[in-house]
PDB file of N, CA and C in Angstrom:
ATOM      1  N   UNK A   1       0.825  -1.201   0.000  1.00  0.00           N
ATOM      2  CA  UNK A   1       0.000   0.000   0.000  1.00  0.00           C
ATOM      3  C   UNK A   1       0.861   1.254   0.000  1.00  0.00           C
ATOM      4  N   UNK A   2       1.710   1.410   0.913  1.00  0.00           N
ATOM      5  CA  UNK A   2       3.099   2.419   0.729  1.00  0.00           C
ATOM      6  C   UNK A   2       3.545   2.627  -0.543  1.00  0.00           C
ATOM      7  N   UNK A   3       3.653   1.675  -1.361  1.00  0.00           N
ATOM      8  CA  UNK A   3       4.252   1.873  -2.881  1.00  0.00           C
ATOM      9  C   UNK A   3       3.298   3.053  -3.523  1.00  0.00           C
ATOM     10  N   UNK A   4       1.945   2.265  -3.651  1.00  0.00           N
ATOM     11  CA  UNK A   4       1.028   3.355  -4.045  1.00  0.00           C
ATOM     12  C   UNK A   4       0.737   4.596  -3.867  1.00  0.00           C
ATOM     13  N   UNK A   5       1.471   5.334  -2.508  1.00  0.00           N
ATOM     14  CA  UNK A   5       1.027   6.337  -1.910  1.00  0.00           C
ATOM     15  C   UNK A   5       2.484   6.945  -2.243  1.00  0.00           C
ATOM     16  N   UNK A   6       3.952   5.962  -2.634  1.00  0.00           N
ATOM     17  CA  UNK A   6       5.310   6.550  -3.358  1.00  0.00           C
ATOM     18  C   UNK A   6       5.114   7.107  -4.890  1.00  0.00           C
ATOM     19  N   UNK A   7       3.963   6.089  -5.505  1.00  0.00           N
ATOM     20  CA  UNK A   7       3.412   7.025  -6.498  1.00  0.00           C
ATOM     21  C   UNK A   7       2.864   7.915  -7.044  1.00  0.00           C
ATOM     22  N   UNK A   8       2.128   7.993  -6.116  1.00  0.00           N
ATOM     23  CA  UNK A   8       0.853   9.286  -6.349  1.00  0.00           C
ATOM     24  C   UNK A   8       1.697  10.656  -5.880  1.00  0.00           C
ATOM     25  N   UNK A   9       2.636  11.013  -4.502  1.00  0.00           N
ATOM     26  CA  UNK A   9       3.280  11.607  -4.551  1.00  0.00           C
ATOM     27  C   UNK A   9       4.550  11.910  -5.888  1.00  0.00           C
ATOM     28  N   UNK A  10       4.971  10.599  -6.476  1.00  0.00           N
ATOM     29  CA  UNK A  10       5.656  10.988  -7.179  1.00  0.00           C
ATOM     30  C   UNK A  10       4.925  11.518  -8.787  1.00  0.00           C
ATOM     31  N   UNK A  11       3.773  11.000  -9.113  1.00  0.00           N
ATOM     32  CA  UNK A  11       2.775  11.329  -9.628  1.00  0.00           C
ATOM     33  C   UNK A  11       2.733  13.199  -9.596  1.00  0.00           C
ATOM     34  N   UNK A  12       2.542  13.504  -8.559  1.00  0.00           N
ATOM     35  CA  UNK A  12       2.491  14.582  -8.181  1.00  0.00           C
ATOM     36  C   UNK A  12       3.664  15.762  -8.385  1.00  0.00           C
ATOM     37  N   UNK A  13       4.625  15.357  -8.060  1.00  0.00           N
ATOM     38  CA  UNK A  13       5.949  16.248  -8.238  1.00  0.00           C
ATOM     39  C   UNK A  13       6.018  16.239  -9.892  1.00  0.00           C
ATOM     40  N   UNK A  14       5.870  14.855 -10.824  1.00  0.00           N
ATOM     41  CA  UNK A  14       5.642  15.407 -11.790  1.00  0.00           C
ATOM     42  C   UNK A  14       5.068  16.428 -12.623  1.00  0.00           C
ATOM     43  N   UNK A  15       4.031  16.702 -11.948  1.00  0.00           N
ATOM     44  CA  UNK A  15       2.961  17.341 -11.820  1.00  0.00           C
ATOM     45  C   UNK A  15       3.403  18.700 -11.960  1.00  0.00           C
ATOM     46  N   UNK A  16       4.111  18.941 -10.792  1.00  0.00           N
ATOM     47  CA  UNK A  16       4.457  20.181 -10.126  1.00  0.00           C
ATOM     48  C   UNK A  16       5.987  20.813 -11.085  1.00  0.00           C
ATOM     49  N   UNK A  17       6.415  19.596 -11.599  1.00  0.00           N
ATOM     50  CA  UNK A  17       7.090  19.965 -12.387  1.00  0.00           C
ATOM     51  C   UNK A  17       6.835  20.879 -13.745  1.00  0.00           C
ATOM     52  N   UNK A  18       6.047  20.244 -13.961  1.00  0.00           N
ATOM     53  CA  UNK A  18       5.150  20.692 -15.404  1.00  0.00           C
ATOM     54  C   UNK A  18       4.638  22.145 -14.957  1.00  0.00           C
ATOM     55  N   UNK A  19       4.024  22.017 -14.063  1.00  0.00           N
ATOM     56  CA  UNK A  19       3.612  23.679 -13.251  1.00  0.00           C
ATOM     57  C   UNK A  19       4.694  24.918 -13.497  1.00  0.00           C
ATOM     58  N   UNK A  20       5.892  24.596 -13.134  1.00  0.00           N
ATOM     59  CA  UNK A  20       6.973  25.084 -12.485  1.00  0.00           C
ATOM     60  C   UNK A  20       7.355  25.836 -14.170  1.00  0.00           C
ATOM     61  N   UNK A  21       7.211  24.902 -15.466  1.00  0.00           N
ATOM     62  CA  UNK A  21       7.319  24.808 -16.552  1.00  0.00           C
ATOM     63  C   UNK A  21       6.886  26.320 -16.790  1.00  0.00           C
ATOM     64  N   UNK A  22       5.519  26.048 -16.770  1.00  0.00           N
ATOM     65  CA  UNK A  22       4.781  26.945 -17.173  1.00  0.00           C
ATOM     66  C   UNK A  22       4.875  28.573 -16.634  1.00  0.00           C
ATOM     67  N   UNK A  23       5.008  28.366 -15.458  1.00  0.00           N
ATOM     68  CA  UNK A  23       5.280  29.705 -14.561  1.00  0.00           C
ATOM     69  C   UNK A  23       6.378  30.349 -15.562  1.00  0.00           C
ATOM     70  N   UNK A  24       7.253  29.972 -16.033  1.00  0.00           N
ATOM     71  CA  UNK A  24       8.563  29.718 -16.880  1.00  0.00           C
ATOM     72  C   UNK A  24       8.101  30.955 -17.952  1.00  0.00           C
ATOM     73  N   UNK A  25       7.605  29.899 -18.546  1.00  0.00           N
ATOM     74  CA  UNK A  25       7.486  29.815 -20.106  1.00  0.00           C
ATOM     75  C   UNK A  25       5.683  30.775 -20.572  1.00  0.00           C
ATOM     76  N   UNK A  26       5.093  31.067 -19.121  1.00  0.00           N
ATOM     77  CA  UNK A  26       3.349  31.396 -19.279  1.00  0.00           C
ATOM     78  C   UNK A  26       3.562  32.135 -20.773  1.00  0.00           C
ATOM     79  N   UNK A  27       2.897  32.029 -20.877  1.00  0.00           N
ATOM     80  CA  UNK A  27       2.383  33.470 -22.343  1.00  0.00           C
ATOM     81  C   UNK A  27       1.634  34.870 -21.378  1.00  0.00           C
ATOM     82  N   UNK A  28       1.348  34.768 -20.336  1.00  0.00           N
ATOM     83  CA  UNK A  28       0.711  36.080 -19.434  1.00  0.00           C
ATOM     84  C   UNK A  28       0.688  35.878 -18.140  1.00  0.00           C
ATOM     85  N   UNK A  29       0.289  36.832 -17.560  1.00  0.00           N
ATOM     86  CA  UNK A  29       0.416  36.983 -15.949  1.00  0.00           C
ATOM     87  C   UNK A  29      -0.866  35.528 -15.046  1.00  0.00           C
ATOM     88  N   UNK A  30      -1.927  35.557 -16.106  1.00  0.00           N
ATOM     89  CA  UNK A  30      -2.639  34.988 -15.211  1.00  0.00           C
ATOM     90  C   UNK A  30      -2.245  33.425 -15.307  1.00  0.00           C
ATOM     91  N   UNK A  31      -1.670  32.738 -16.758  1.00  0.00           N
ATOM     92  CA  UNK A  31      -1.423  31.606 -16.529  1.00  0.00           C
ATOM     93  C   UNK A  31      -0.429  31.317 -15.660  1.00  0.00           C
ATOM     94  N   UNK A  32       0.871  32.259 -15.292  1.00  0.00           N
ATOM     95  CA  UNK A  32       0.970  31.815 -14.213  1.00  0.00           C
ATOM     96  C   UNK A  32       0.631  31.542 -12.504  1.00  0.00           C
ATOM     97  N   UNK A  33      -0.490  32.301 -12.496  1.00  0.00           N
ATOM     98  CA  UNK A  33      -1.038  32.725 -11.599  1.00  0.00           C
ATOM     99  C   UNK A  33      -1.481  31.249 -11.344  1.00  0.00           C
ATOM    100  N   UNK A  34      -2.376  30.978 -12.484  1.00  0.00           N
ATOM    101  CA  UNK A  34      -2.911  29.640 -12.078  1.00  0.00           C
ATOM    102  C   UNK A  34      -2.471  28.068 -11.836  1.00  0.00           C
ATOM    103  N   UNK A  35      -0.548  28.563 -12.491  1.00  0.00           N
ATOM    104  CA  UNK A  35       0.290  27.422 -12.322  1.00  0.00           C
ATOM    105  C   UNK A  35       0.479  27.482 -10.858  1.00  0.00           C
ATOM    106  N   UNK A  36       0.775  28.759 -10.441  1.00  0.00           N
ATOM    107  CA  UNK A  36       1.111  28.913  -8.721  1.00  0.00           C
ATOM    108  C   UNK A  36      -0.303  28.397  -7.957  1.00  0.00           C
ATOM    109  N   UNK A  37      -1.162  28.526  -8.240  1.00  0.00           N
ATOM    110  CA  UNK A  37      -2.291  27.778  -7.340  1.00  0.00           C
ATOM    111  C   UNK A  37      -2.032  26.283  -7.641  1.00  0.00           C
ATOM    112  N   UNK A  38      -1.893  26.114  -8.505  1.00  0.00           N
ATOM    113  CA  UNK A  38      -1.378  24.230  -9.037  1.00  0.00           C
ATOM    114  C   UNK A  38      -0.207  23.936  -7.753  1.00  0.00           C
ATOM    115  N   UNK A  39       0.797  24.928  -7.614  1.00  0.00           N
ATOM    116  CA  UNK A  39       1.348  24.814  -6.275  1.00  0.00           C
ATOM    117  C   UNK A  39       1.305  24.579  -5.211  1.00  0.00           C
ATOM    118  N   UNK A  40       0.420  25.183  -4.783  1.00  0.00           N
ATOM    119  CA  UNK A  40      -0.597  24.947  -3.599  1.00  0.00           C
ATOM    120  C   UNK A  40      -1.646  24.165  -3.783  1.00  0.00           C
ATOM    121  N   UNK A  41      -2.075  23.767  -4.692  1.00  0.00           N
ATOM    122  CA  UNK A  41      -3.105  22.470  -4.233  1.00  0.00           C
ATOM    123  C   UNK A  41      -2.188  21.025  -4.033  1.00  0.00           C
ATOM    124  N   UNK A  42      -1.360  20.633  -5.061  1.00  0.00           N
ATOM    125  CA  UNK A  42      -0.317  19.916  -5.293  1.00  0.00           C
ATOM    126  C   UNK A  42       0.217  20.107  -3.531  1.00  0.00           C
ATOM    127  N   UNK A  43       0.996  20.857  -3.212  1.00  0.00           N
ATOM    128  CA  UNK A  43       1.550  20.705  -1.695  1.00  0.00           C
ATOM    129  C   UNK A  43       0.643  20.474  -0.740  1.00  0.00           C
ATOM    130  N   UNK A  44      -0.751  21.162  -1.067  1.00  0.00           N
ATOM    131  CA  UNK A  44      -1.470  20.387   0.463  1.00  0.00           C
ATOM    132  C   UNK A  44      -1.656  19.110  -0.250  1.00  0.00           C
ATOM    133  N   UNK A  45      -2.111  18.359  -1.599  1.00  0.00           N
ATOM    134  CA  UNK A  45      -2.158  16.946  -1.301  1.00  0.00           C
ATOM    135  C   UNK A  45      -1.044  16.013  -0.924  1.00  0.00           C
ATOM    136  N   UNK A  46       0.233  16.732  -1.449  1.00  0.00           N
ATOM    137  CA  UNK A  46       1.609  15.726  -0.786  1.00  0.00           C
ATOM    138  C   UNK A  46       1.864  15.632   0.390  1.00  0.00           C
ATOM    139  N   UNK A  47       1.013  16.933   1.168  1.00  0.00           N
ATOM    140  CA  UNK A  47       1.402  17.248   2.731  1.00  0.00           C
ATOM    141  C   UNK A  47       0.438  15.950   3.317  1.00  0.00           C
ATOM    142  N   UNK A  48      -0.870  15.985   3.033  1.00  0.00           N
ATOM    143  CA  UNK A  48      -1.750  15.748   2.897  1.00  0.00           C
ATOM    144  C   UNK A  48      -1.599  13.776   3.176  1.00  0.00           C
ATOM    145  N   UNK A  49      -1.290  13.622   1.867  1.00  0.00           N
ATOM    146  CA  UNK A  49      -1.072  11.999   1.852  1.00  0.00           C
ATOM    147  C   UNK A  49       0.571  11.536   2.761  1.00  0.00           C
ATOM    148  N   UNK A  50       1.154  12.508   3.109  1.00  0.00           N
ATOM    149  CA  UNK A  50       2.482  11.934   3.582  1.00  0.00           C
ATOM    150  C   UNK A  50       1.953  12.306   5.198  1.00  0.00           C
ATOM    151  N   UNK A  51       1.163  13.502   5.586  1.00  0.00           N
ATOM    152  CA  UNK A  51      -0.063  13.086   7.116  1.00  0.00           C
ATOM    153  C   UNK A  51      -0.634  11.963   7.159  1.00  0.00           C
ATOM    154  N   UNK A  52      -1.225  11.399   6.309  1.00  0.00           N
ATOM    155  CA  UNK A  52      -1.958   9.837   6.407  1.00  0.00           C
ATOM    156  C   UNK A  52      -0.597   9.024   6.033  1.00  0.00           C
ATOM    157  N   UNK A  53       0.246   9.206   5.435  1.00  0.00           N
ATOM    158  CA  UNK A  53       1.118   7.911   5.855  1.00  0.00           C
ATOM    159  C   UNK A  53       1.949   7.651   7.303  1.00  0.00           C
ATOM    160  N   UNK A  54       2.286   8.929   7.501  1.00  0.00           N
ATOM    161  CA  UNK A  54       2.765   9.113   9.135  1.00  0.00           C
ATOM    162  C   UNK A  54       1.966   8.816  10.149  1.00  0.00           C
ATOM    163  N   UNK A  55       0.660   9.031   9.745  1.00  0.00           N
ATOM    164  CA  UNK A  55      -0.459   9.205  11.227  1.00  0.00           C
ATOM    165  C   UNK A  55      -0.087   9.975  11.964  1.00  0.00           C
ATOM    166  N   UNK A  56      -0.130  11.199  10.885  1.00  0.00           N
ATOM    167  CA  UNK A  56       0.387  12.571  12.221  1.00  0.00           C
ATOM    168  C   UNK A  56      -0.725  13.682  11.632  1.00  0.00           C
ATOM    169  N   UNK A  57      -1.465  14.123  12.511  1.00  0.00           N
ATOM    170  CA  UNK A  57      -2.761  15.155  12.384  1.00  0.00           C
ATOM    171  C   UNK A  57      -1.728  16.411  12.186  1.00  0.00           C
ATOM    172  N   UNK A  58      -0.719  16.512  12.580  1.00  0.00           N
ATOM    173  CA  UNK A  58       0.040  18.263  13.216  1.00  0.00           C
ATOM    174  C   UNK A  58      -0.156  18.286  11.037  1.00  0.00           C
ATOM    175  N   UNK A  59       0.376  17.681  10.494  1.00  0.00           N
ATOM    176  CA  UNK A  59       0.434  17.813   9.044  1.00  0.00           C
ATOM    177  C   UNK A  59      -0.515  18.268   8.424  1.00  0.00           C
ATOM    178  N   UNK A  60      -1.635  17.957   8.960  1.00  0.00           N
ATOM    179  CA  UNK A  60      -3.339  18.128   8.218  1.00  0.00           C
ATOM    180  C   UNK A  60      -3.250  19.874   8.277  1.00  0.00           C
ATOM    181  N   UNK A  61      -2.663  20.188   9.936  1.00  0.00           N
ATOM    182  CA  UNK A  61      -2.840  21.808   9.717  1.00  0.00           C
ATOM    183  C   UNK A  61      -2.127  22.218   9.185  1.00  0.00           C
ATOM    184  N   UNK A  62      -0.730  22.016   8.586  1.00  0.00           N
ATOM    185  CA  UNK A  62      -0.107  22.347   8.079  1.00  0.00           C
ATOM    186  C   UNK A  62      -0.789  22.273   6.193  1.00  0.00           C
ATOM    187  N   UNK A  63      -1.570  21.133   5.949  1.00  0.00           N
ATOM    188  CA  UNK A  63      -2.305  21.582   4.689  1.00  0.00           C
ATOM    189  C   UNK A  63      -3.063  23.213   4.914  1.00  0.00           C
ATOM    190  N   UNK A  64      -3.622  22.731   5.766  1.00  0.00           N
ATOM    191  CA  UNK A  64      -4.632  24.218   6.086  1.00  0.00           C
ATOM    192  C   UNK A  64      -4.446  25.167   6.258  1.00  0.00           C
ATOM    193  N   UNK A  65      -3.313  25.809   6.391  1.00  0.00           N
ATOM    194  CA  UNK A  65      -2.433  26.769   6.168  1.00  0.00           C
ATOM    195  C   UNK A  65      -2.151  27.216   5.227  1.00  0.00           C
ATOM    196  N   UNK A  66      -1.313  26.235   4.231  1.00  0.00           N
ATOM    197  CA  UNK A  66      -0.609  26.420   2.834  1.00  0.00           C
ATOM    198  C   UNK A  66      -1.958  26.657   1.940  1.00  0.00           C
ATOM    199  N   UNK A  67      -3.667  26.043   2.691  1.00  0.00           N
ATOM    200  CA  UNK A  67      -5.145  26.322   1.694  1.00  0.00           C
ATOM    201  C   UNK A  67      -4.229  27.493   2.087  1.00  0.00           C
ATOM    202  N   UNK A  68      -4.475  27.983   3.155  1.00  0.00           N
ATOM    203  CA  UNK A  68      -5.144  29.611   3.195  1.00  0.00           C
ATOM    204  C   UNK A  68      -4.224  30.484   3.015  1.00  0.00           C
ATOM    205  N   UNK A  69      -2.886  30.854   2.548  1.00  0.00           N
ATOM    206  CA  UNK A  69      -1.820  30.985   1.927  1.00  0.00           C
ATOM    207  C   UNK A  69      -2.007  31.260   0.223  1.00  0.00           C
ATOM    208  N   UNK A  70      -2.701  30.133  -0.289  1.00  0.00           N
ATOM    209  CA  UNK A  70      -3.014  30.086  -1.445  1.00  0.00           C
ATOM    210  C   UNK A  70      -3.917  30.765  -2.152  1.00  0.00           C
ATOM    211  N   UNK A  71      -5.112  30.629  -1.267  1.00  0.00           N
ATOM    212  CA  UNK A  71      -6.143  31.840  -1.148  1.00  0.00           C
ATOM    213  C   UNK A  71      -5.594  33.355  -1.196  1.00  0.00           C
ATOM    214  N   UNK A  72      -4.782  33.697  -0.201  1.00  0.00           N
ATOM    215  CA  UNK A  72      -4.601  35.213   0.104  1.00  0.00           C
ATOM    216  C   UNK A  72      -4.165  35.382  -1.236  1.00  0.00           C
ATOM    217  N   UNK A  73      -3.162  34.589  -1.534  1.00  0.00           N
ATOM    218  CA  UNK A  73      -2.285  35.044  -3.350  1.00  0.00           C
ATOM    219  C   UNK A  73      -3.077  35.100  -3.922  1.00  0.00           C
ATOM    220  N   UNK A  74      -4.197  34.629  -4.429  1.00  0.00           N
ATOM    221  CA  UNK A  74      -5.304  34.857  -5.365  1.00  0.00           C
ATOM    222  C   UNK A  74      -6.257  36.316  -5.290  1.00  0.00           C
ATOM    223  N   UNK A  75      -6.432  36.384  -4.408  1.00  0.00           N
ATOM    224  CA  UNK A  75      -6.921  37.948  -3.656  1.00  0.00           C
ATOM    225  C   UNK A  75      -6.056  38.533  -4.190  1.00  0.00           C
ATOM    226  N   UNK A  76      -4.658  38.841  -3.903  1.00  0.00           N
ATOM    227  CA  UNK A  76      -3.639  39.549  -4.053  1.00  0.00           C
ATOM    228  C   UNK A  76      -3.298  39.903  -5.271  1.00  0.00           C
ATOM    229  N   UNK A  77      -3.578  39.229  -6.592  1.00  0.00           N
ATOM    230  CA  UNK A  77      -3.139  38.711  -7.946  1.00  0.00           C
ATOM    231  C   UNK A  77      -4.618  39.353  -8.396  1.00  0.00           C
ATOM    232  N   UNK A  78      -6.123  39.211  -7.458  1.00  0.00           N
ATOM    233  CA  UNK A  78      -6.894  39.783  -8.860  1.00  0.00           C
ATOM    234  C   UNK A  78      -6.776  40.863  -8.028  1.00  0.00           C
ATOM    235  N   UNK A  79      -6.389  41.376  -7.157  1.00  0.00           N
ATOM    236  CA  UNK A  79      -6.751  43.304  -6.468  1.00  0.00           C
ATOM    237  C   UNK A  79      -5.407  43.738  -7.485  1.00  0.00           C
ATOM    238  N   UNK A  80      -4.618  43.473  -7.629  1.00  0.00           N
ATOM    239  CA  UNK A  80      -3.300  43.986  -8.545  1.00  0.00           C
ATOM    240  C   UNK A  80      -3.471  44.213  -9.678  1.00  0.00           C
ATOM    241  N   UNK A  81      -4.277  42.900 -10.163  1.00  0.00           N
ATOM    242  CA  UNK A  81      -5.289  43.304 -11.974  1.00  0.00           C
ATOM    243  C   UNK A  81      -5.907  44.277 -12.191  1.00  0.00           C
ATOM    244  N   UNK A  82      -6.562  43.992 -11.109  1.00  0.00           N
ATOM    245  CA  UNK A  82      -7.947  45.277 -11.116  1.00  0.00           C
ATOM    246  C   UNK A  82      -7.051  46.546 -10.984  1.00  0.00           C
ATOM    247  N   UNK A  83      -6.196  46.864 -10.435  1.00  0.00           N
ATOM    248  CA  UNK A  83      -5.433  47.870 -10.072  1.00  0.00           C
ATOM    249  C   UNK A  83      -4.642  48.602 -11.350  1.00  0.00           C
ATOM    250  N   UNK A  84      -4.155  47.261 -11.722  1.00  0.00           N
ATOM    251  CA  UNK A  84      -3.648  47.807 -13.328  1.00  0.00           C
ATOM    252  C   UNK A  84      -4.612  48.229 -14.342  1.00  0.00           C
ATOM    253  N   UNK A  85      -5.682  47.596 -14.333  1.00  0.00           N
ATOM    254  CA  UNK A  85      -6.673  47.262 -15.838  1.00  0.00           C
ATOM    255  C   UNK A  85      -7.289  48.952 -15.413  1.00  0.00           C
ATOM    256  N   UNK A  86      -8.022  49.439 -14.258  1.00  0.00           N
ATOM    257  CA  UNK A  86      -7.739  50.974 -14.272  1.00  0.00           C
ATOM    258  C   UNK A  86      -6.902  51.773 -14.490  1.00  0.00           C
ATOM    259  N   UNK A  87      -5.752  51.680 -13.813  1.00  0.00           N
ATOM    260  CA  UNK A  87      -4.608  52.524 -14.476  1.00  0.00           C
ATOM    261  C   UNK A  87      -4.571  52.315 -15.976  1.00  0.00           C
ATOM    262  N   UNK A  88      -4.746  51.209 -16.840  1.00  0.00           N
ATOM    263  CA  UNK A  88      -4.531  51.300 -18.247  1.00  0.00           C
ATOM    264  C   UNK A  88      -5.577  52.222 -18.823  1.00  0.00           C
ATOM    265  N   UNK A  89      -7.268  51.356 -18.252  1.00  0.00           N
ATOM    266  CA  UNK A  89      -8.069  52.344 -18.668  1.00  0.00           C
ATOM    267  C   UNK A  89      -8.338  54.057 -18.603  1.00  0.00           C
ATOM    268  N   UNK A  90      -7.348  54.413 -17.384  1.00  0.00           N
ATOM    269  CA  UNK A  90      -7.104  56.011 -17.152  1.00  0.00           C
ATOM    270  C   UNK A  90      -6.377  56.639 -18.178  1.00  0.00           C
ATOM    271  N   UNK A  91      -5.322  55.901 -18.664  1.00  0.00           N
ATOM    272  CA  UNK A  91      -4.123  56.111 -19.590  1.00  0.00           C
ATOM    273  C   UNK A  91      -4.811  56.161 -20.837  1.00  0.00           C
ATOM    274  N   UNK A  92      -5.696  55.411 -21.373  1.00  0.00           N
ATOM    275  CA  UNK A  92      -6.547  55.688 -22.477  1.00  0.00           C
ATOM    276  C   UNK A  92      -7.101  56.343 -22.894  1.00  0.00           C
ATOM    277  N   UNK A  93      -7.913  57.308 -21.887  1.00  0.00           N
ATOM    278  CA  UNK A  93      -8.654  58.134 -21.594  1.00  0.00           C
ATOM    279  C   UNK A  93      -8.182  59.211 -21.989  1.00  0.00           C
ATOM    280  N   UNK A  94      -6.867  59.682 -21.716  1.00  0.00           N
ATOM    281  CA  UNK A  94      -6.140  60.448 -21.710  1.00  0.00           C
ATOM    282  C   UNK A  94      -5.948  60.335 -22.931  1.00  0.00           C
TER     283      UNK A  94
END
């Protein structure tokens, strides 16, 4: 059963690899935006399944954290859009 749970994590880093890619290489701000949330979902499930292989709860909060971490960046990323996409539209105006 351990093997399976060496895969899915490793499953995963692949994963995260490909993410990491993209952040790289995005064509715009938001695809990477959405590779970096791929970040954070990806780490709470590795945190996640390597808490259930340990039988250690302290890990679970440690997912719940890195959620709400992930969250704030998303807030942060569309108030910055919005922030720009006015300033452009002011600049137009003009």
């Amino acid at each position: 059963m351990n093997i399976l749970y060496v895969c899915v994590i490793t499953v995963l880093l692949l994963c995260l690899v490909g993410g990491f890619i993209r952040v790289l290489l995005g064509p715009d701000n938001s695809n990477r935006m959405l590779a970096s949330q791929l970040f954070g979902t990806i780490g709470v499930t590795i945190v996640v399944v390597l808490a259930f292989l340990q039988d250690n709860e302290v890990l679970v909060n440690v997912a719940l954290i890195i959620t709400l971490l992930a969250s704030i960046t998303v807030i942060a990323f569309l108030k910055l859009a919005e922030q720009s996409d006015s300033v452009s539209d002011d600049a137009e105006r003009m």
